[in-house]
Protein backbone atom coordinates (compact mmCIF):
# COMPACT_ATOMS: atom_id res chain seq x y z
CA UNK A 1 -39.88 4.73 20.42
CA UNK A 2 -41.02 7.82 22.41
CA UNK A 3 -38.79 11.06 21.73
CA UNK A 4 -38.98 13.69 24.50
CA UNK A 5 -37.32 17.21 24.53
CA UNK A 6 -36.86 19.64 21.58
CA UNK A 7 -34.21 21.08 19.26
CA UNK A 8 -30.62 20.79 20.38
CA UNK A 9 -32.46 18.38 23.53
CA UNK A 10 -34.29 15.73 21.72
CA UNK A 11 -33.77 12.53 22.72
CA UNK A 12 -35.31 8.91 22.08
CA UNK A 13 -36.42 7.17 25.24
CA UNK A 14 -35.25 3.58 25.97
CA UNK A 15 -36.88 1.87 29.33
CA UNK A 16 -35.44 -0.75 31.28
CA UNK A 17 -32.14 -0.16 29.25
CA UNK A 18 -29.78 -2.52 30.64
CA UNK A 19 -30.02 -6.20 29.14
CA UNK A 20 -28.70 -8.61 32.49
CA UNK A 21 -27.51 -12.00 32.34
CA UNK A 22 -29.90 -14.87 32.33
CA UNK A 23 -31.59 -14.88 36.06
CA UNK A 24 -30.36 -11.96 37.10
CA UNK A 25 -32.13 -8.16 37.80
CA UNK A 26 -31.21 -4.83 39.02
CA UNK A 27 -31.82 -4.20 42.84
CA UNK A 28 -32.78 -0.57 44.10
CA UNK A 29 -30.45 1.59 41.25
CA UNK A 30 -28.60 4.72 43.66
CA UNK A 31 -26.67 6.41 40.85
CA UNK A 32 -24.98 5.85 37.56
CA UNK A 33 -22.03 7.18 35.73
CA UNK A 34 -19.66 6.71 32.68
CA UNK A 35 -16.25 5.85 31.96
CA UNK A 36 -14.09 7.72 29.57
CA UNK A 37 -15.05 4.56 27.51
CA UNK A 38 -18.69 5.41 27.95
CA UNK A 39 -19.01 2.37 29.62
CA UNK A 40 -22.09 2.80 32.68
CA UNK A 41 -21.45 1.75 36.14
CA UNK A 42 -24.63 1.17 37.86
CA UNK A 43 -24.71 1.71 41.41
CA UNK A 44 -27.24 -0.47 43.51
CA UNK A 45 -27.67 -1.78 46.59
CA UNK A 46 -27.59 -5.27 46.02
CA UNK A 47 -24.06 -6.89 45.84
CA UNK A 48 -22.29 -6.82 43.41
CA UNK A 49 -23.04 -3.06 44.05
CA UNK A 50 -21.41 -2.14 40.78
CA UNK A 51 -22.71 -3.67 37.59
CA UNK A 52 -21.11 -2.65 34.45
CA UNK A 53 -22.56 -2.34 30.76
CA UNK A 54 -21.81 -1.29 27.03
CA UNK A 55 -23.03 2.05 25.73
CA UNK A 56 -25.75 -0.59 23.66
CA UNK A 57 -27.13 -1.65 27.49
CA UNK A 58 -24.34 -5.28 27.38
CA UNK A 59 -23.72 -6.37 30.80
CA UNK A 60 -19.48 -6.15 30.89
CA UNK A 61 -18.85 -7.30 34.23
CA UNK A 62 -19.46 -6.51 38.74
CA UNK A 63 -17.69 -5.51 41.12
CA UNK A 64 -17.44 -4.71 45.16
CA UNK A 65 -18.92 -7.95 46.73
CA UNK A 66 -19.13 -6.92 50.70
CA UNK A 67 -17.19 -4.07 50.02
CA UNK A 68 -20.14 -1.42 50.19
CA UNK A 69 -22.47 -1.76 52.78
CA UNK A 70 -24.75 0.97 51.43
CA UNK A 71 -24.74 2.39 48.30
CA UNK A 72 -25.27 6.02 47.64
CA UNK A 73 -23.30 8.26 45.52
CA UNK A 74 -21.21 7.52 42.51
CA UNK A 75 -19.20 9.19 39.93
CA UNK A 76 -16.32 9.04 37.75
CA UNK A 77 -13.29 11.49 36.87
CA UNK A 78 -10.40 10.48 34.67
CA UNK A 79 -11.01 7.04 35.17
CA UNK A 80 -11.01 6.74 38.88
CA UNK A 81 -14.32 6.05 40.62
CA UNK A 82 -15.70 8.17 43.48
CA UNK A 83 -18.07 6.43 45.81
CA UNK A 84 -20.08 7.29 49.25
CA UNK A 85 -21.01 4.11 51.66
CA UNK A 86 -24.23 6.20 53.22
CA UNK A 87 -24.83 4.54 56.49
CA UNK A 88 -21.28 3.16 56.78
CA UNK A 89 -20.56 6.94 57.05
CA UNK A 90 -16.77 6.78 54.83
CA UNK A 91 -16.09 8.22 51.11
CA UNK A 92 -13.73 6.43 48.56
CA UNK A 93 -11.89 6.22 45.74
CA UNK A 94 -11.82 2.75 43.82
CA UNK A 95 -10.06 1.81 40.22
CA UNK A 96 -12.35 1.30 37.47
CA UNK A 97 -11.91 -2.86 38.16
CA UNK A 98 -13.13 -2.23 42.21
CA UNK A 99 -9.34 -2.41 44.06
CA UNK A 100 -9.90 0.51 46.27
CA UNK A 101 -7.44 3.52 46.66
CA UNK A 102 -8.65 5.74 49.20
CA UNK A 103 -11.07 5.96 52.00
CA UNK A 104 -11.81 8.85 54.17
CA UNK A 105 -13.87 8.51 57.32
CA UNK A 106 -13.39 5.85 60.01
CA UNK A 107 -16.60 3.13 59.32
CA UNK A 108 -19.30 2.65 61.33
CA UNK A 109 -18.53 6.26 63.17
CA UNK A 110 -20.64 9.02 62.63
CA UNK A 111 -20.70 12.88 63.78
CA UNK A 112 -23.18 14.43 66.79
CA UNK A 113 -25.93 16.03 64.53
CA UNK A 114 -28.25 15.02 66.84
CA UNK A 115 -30.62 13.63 64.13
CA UNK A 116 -31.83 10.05 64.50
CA UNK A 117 -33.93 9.87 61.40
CA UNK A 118 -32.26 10.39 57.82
CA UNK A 119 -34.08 13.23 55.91
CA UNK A 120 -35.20 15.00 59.14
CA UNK A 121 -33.94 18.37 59.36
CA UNK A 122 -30.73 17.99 61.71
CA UNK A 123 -30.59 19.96 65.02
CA UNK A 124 -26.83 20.98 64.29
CA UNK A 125 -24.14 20.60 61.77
CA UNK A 126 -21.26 18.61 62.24
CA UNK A 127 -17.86 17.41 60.65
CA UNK A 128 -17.54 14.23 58.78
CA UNK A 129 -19.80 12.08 58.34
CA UNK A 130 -23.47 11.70 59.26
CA UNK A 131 -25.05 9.65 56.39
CA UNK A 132 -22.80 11.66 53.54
CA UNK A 133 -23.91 11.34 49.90
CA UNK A 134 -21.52 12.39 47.11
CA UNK A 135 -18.07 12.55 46.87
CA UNK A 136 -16.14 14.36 43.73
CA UNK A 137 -13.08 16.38 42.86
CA UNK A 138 -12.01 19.77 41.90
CA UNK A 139 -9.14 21.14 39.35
CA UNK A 140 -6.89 21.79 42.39
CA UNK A 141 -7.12 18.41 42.87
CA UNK A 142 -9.47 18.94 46.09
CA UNK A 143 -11.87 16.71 47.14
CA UNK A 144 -15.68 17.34 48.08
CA UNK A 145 -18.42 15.57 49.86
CA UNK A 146 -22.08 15.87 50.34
CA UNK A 147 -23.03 14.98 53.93
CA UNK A 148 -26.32 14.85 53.62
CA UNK A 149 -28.85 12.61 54.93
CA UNK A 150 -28.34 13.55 58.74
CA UNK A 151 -25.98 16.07 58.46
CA UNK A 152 -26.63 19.20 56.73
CA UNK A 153 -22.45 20.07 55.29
CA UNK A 154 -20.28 20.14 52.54
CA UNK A 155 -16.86 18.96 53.34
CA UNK A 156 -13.79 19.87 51.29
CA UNK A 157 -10.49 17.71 52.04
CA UNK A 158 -7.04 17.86 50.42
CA UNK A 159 -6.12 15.13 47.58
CA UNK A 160 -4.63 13.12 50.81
CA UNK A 161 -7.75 13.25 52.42
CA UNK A 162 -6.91 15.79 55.35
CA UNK A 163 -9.81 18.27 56.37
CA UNK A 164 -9.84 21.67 54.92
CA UNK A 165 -12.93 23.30 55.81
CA UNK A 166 -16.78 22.46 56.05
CA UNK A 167 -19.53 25.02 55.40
CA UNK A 168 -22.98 24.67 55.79
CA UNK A 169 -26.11 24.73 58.53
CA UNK A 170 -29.34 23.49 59.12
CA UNK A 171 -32.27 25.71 57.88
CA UNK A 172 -35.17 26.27 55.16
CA UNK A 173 -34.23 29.68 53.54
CA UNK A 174 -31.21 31.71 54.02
CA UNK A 175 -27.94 30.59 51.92
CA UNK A 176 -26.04 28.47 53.04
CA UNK A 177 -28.43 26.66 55.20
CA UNK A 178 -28.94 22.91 53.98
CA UNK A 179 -32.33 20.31 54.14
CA UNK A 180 -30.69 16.65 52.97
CA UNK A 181 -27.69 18.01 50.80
CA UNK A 182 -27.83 15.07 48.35
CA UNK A 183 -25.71 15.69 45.61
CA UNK A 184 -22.48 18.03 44.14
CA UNK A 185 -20.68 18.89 41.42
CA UNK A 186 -17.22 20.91 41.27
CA UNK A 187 -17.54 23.14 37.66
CA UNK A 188 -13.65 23.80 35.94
CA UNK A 189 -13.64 27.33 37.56
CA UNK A 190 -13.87 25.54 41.10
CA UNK A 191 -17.56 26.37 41.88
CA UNK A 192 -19.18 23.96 43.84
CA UNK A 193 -22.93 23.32 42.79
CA UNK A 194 -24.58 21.56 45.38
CA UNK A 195 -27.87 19.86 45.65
CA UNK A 196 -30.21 20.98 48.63
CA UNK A 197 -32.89 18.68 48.16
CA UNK A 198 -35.78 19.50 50.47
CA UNK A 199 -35.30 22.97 50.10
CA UNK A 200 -35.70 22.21 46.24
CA UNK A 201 -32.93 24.50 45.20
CA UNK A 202 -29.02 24.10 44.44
CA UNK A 203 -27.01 26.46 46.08
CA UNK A 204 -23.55 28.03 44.36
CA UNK A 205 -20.59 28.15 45.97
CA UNK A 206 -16.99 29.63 45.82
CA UNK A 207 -14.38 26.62 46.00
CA UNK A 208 -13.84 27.88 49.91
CA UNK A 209 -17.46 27.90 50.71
CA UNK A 210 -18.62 31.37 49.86
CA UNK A 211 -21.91 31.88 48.73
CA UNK A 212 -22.09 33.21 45.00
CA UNK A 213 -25.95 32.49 44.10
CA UNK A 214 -28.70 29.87 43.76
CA UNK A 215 -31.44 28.13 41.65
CA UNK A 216 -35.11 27.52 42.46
CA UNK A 217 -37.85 26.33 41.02
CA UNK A 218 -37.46 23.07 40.53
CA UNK A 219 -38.73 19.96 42.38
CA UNK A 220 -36.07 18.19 44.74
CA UNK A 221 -32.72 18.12 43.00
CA UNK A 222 -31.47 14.33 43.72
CA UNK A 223 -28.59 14.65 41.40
CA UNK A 224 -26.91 17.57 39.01
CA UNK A 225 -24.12 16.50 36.42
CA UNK A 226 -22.65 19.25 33.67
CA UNK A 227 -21.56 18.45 30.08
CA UNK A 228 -18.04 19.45 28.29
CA UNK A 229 -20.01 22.32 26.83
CA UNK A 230 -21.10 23.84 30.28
CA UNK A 231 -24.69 22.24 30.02
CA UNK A 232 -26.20 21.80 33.66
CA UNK A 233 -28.43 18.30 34.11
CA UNK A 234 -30.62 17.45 37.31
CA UNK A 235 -32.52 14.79 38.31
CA UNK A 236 -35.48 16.34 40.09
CA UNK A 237 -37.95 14.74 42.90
CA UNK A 238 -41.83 15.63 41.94
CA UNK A 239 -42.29 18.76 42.45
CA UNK A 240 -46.60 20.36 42.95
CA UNK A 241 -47.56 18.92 39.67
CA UNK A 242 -46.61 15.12 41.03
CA UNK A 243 -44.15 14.38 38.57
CA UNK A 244 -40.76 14.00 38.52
CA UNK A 245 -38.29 15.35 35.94
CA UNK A 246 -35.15 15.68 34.44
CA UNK A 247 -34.36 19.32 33.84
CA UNK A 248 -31.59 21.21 31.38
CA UNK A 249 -29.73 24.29 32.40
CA UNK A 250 -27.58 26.88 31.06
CA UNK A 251 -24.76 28.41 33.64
CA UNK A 252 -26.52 31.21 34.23
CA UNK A 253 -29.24 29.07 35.78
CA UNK A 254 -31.58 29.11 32.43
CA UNK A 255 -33.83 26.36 32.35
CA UNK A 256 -33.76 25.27 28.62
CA UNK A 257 -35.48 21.66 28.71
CA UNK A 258 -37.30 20.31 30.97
CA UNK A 259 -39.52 16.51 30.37
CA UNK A 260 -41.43 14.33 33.30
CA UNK A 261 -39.71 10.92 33.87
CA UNK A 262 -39.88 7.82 36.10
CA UNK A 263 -38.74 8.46 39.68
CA UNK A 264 -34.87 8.83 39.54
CA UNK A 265 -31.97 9.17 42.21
CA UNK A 266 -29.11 9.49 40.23
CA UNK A 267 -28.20 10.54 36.77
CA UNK A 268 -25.23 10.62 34.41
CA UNK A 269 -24.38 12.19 30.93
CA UNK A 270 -21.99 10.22 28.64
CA UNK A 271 -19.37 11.65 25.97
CA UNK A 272 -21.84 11.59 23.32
CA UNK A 273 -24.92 13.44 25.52
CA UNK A 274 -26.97 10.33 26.20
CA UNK A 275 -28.84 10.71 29.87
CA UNK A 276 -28.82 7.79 31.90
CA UNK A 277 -31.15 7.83 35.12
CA UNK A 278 -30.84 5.89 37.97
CA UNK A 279 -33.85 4.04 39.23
CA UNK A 280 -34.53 3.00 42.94
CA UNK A 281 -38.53 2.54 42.96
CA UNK A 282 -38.43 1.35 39.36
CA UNK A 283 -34.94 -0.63 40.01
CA UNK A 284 -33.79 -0.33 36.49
CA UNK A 285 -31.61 2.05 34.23
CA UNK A 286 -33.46 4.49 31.39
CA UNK A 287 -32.12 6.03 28.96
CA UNK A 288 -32.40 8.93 27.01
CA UNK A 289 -30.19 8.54 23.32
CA UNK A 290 -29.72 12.21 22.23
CA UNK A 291 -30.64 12.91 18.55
CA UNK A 292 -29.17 16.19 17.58
């Protein structure tokens, strides 16, 4: 087995984790996450879009035949799954078996940007949605999105789903300006970390919006998950060396591991702090068994 990282970060390597039924493979692998069960819900766009396994890599069971059209963004909080449907432009909330509970956005109906091709830098932001890429909650009970691939916002929407505010613009340098936000997290203070990918950076934000601070140097940042202990975990795009990574942070935006990995989209970090990593050129799972 190959063992990457270093003191408190070591981990063992597995590739190709998952073990499928006979006949069957992985499609293109959007995102993972993790029950409080530590079972791992991988997100691909393939139906069944969500497969489920066994902290050991057993397949459990699928769900959400024809009910995503385009998988994107997935995560899970107190047992209740948050998904995005990317180009069917709508955000929801499913049970951990698939019945859905919540959808925000109308489908099929996207905002004016004026961008035609996801990933281009948008002429103008918009409200909800233009390609949108995360969804999450807060403590307050609020609920984010990402929005994303032809949009360049973060939306924030009351538990019912009602509009609260949007922040964000299109733009290389300045904060709050976005390139392809692809990813957020909401910490338990209400700070919303969000992932500005082609700007390779991941912008901090107060839970209305306000600017507090940001983190560079770092490739793209697909995804960013945090721990119980207040441990900060990205999946990052190659950055000038070629390779991608997964990097470890502190919360004062410390890097304190850092390892080159196969191309991943999404990432997750279980109850025991084992790294899964979502693969969509690879179309597979790895994972990374922590040994300390």
């Amino acid at each position: 087995m190959t063992t990457v990282g270093s003191g408190k970060f070591t981990y063992e390597f597995v590739q190709d984790w998952p073990t499928l039924p006979v006949g069957q493979e992985l499609g293109v692998v959007s995102s993972v996450a993790t029950d409080s069960q530590d079972r791992v819900y991988a997100f691909q766009r393939k139906d069944p879009p969500v497969m489920v396994f066994d902290r050991d890599g057993n397949y459990l069971n699928s769900w959400g035949m024809g009910a995503i059209t385009d998988p994107h963004g997935i995560n899970i909080v107190d047992d209740v799954v948050f998904i995005t449907d990317r180009a069917d432009h709508v955000a929801v909330r499913f049970t951990l078996d698939g019945k859905p509970l919540q959808v925000i956005g109308d489908r099929g109906v996207f905002s004016d940007t004026g961008c035609e091709n996801p990933g281009d830098l948008c002429p103008r932001a918009a409200g909800p949605f233009n390609y949108c890429t995360e969804l999450t909650t807060s403590p307050s009970g609020d609920l984010y999105v990402s929005d994303g691939y032809r949009n360049a916002r973060v939306h924030r929407f009351s538990k019912d789903g009602h509009l609260i505010n949007s922040w964000g613009q299109p733009g290389k340098e300045a904060p709050g300006e976005f390139h392809l936000v692809h990813s957020l997290l909401v910490d338990p203070e209400g700070k919303v970390y969000v992932c500005d990918r082609t700007n390779r950076r991941v912008q901090i934000f107060s839970p209305e919006g306000e600017f507090i601070t940001m983190w560079t140097g770092m490739g793209g940042p697909d995804n960013i998950v945090r721990d119980e202990e207040g441990i900060f975990y990205i999946a990052e795009q190659a950055d000038e060396s070629g390779d991608s990574h997964v990097s470890i942070w502190d919360g004062d935006g410390n890097v304190l591991e850092r390892w080159p990995i196969r191309h991943a989209h999404g990432l997750e970090v279980d109850n025991h702090g084992d790294i899964y990593l979502g693969l969509t050129i690879d179309q597979s799972v790895d994972k990374y068994i922590r040994q300390s």
